[in-house]
N, C-alpha and C. Protein backbone atom coordinates (compact mmCIF):
# COMPACT_ATOMS: atom_id res chain seq x y z
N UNK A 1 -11.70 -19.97 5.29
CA UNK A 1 -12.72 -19.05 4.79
C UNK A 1 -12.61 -17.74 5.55
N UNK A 2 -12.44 -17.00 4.89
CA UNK A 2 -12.44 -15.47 5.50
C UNK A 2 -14.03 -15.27 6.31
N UNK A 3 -13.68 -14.26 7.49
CA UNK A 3 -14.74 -14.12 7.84
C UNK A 3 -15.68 -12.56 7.11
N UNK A 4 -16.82 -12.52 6.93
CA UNK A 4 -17.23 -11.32 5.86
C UNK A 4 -16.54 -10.26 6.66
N UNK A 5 -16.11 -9.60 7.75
CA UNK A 5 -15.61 -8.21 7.79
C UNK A 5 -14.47 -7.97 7.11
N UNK A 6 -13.91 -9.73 6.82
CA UNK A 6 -12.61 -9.04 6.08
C UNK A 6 -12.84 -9.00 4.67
N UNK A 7 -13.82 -9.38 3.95
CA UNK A 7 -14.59 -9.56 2.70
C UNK A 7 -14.81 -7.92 2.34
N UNK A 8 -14.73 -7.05 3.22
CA UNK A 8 -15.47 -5.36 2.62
C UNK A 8 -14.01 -4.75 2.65
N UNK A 9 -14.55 -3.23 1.93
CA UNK A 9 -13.08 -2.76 1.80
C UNK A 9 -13.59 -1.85 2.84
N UNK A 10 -12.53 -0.95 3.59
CA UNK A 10 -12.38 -0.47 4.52
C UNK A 10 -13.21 0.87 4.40
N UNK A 11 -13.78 1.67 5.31
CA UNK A 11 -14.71 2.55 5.13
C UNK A 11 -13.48 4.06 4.38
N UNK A 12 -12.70 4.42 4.47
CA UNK A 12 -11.84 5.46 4.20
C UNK A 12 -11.76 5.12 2.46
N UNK A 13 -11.13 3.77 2.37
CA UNK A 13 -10.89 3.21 1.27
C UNK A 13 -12.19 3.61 0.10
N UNK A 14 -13.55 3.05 0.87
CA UNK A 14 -14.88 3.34 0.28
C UNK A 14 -15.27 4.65 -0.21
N UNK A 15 -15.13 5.63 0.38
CA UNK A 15 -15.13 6.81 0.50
C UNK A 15 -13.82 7.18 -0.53
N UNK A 16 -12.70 7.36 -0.25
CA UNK A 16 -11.94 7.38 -1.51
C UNK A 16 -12.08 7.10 -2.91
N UNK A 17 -12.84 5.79 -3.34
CA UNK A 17 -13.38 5.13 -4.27
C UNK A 17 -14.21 6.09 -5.19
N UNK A 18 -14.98 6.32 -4.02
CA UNK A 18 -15.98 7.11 -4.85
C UNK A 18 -16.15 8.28 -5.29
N UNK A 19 -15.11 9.11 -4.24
CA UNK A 19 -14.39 10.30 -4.84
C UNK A 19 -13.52 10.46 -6.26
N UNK A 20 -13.10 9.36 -6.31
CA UNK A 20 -12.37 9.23 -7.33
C UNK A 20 -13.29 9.11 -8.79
N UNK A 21 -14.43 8.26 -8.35
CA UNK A 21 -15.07 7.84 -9.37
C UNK A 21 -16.04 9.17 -10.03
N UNK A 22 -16.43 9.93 -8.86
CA UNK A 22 -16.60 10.84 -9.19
C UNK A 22 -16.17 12.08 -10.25
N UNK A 23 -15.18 12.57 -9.41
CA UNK A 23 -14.10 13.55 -9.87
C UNK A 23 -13.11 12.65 -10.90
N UNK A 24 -12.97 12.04 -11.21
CA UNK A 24 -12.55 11.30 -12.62
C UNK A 24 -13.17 10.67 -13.60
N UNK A 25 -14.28 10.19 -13.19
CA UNK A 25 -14.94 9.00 -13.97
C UNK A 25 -14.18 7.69 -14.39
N UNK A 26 -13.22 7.83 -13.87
CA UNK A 26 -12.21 6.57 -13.82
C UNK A 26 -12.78 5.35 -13.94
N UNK A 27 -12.83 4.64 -14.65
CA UNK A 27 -13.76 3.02 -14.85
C UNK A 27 -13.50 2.21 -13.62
N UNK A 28 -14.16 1.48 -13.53
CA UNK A 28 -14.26 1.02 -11.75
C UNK A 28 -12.91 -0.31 -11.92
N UNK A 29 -12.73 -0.91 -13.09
CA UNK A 29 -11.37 -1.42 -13.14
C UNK A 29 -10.43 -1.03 -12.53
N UNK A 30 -9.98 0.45 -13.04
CA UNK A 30 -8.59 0.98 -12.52
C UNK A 30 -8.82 1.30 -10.84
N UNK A 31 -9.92 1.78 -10.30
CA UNK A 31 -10.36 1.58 -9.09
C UNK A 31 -10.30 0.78 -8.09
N UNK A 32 -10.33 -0.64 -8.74
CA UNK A 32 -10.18 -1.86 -8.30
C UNK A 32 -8.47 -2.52 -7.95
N UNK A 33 -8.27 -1.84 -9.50
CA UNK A 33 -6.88 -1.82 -9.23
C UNK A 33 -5.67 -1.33 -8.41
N UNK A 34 -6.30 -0.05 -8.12
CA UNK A 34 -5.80 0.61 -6.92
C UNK A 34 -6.21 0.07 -5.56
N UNK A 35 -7.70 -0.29 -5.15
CA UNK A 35 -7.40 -0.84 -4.53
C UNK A 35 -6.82 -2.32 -4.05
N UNK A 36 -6.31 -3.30 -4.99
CA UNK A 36 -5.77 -4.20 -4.90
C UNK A 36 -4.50 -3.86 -4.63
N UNK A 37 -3.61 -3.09 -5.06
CA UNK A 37 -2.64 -2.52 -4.44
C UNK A 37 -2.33 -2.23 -3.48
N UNK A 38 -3.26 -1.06 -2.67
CA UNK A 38 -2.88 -0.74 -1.73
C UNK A 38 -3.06 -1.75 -0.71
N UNK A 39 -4.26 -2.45 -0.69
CA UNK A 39 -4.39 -3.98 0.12
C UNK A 39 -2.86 -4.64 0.12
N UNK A 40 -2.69 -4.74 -1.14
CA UNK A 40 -1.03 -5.74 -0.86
C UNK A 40 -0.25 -4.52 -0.31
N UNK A 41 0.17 -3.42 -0.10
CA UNK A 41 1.14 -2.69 0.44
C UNK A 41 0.13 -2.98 1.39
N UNK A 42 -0.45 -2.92 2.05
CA UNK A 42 -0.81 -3.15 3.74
C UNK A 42 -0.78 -4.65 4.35
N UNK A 43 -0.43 -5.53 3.31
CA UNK A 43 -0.16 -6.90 3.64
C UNK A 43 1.13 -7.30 4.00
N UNK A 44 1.96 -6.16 2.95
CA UNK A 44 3.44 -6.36 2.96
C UNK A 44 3.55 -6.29 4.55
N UNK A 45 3.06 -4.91 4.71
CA UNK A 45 3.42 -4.41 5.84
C UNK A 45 3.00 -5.15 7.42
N UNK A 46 2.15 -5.94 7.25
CA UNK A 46 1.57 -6.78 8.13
C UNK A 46 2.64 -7.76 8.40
N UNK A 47 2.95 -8.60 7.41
CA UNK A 47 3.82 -9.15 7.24
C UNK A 47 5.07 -8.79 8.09
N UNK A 48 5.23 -7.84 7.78
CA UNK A 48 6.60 -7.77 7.87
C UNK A 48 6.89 -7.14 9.60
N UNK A 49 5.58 -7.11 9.94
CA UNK A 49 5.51 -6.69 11.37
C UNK A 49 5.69 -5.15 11.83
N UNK A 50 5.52 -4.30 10.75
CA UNK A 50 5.27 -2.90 10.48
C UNK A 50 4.14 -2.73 11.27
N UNK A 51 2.82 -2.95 10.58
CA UNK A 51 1.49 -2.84 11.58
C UNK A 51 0.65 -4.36 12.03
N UNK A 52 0.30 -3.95 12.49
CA UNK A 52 -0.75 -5.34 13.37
C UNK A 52 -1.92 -5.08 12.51
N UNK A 53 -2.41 -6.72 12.34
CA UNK A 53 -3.51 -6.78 11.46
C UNK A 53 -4.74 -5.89 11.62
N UNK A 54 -5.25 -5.83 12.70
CA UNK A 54 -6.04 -4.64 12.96
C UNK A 54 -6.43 -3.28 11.86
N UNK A 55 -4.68 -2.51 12.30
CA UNK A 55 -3.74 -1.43 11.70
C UNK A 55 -4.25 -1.48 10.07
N UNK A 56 -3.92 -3.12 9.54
CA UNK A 56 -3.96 -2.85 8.19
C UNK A 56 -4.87 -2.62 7.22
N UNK A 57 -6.25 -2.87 7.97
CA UNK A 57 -7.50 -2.49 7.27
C UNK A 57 -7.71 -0.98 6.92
N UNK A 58 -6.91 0.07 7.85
CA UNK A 58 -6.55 1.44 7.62
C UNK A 58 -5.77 1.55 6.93
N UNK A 59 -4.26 0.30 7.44
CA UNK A 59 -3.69 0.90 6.21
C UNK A 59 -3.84 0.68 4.82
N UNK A 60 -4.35 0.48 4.19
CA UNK A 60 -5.06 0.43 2.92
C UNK A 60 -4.86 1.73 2.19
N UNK A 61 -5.72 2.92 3.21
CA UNK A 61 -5.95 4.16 2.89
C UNK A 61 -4.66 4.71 3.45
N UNK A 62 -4.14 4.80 4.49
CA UNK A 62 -3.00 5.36 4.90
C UNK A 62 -1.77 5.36 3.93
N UNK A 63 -1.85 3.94 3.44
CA UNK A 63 -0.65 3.22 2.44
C UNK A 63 -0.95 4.69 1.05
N UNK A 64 -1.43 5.27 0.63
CA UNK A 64 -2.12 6.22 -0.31
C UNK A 64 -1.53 7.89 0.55
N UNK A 65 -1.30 7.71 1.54
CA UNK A 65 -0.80 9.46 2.08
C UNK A 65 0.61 9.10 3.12
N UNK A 66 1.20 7.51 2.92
CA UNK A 66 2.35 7.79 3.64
C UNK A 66 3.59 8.53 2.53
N UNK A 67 4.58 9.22 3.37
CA UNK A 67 5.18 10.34 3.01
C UNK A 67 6.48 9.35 1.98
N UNK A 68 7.28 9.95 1.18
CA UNK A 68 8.07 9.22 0.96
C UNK A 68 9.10 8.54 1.67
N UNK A 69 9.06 9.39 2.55
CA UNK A 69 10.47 8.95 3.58
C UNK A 69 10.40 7.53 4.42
N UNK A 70 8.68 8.08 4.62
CA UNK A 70 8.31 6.99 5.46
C UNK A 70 8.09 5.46 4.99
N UNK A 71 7.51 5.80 3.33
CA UNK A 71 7.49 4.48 2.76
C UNK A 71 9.17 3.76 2.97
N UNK A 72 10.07 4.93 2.49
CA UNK A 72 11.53 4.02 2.48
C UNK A 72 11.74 3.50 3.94
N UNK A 73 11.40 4.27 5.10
CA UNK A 73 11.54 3.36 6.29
C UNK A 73 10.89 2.34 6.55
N UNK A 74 10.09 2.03 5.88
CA UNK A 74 8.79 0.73 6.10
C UNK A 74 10.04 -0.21 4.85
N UNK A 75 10.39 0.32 4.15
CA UNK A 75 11.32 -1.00 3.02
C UNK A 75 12.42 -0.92 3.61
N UNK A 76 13.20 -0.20 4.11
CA UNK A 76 14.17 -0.76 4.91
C UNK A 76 14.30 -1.44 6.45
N UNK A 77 12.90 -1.20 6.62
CA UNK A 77 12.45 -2.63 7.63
C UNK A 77 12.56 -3.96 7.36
N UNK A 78 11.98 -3.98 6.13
CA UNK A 78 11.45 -4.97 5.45
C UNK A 78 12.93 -6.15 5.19
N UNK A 79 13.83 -5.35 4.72
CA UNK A 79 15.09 -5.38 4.16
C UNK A 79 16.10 -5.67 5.43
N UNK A 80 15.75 -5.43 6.12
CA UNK A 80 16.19 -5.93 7.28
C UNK A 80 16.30 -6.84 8.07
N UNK A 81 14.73 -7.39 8.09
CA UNK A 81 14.19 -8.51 8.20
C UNK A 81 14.46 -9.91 7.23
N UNK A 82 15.09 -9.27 5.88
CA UNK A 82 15.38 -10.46 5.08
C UNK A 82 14.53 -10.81 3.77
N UNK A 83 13.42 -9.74 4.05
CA UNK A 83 11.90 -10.15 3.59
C UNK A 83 12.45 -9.77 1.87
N UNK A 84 13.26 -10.54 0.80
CA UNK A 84 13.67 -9.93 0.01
C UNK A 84 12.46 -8.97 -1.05
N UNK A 85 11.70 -10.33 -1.55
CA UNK A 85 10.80 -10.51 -2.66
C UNK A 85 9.54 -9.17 -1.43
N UNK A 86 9.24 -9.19 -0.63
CA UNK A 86 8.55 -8.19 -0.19
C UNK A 86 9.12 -6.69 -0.52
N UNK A 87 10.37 -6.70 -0.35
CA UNK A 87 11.40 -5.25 -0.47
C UNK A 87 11.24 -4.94 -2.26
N UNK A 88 11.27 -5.71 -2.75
CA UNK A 88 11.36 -5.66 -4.21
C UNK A 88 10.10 -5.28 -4.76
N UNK A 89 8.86 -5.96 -4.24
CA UNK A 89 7.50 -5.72 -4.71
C UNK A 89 7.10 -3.97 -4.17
N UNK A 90 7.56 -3.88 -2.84
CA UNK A 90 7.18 -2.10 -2.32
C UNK A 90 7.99 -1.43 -2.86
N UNK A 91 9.68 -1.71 -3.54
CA UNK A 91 10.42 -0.76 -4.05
C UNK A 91 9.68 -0.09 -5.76
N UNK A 92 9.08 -1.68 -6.09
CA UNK A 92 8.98 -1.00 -8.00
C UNK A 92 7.17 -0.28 -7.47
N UNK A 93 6.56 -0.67 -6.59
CA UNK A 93 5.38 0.48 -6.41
C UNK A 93 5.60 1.48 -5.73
N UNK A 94 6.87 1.59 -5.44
CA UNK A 94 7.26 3.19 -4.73
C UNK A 94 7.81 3.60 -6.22
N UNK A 95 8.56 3.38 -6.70
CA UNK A 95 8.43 3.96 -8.03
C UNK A 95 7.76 4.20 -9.12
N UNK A 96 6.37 3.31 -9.07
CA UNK A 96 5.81 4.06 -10.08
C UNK A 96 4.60 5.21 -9.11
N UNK A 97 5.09 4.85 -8.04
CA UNK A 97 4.44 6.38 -7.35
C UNK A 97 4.68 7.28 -7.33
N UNK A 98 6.53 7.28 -7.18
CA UNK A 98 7.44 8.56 -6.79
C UNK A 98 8.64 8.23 -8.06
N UNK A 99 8.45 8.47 -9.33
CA UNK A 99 9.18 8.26 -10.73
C UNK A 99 10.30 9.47 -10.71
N UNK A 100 10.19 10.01 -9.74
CA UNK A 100 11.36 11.14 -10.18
C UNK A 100 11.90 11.02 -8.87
N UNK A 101 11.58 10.63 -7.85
CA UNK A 101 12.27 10.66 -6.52
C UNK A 101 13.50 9.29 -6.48
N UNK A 102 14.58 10.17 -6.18
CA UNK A 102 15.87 9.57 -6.45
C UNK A 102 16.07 8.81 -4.78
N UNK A 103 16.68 7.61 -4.98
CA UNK A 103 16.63 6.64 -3.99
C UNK A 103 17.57 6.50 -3.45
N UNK A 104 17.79 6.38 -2.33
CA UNK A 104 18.79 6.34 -0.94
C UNK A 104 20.01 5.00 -1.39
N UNK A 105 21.23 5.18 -1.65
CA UNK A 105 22.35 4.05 -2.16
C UNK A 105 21.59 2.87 -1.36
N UNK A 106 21.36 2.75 -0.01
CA UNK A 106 21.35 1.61 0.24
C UNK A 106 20.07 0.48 -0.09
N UNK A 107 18.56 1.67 -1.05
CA UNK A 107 17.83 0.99 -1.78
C UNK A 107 17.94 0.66 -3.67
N UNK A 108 18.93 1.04 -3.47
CA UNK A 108 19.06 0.79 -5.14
C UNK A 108 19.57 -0.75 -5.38
């Protein structure tokens, strides 16, 4: 059983949310959806020994302003480690993030 602090979404995350909901009116679905995402890119990354669990309740929101470069260094960690099916899940959501950003030979 989870304990409730890990039950809330992160205060940055919260705040994001509602900006969004705001300034878009975006239905709280797609909201949800984003943040279910970024939760799993901060799980990957837990995982994979990128950040310490702590780390990942930020990264949530962080996972939303890391740079491109940096995402590819977090997947070629990953990829390193062996972690295949993790490398594969952050590669197709780095692309539908970054759809025109052309990818380094050794992530294709």
């Amino acid at each position: 059983m989870r304990a409730a602090s890990d039950l809330r979404l992160p205060t940055l995350l919260l705040a994001w949310a509602r900006r969004s909901a705001l300034l878009s009116a975006a239905p709280a679905a797609t909201l949800a959806a984003d943040a279910n995402t970024l939760r799993e890119s901060a799980l990957t990354l837990q995982r994979a020994g990128v950040i310490s669990a702590p780390a990942g309740r930020v990264a949530v929101s962080e996972a939303r302003e890391r740079t491109p470069e940096k995402w590819l260094e977090d997947i070629r960690k990953l990829k390193t480690q062996g972690k295949t099916a993790e490398v594969e899940r952050e590669l197709a959501e780095f692309k539908k993030r970054h759809p025109d950003y052309r990818l380094p030979d050794d992530l294709r």
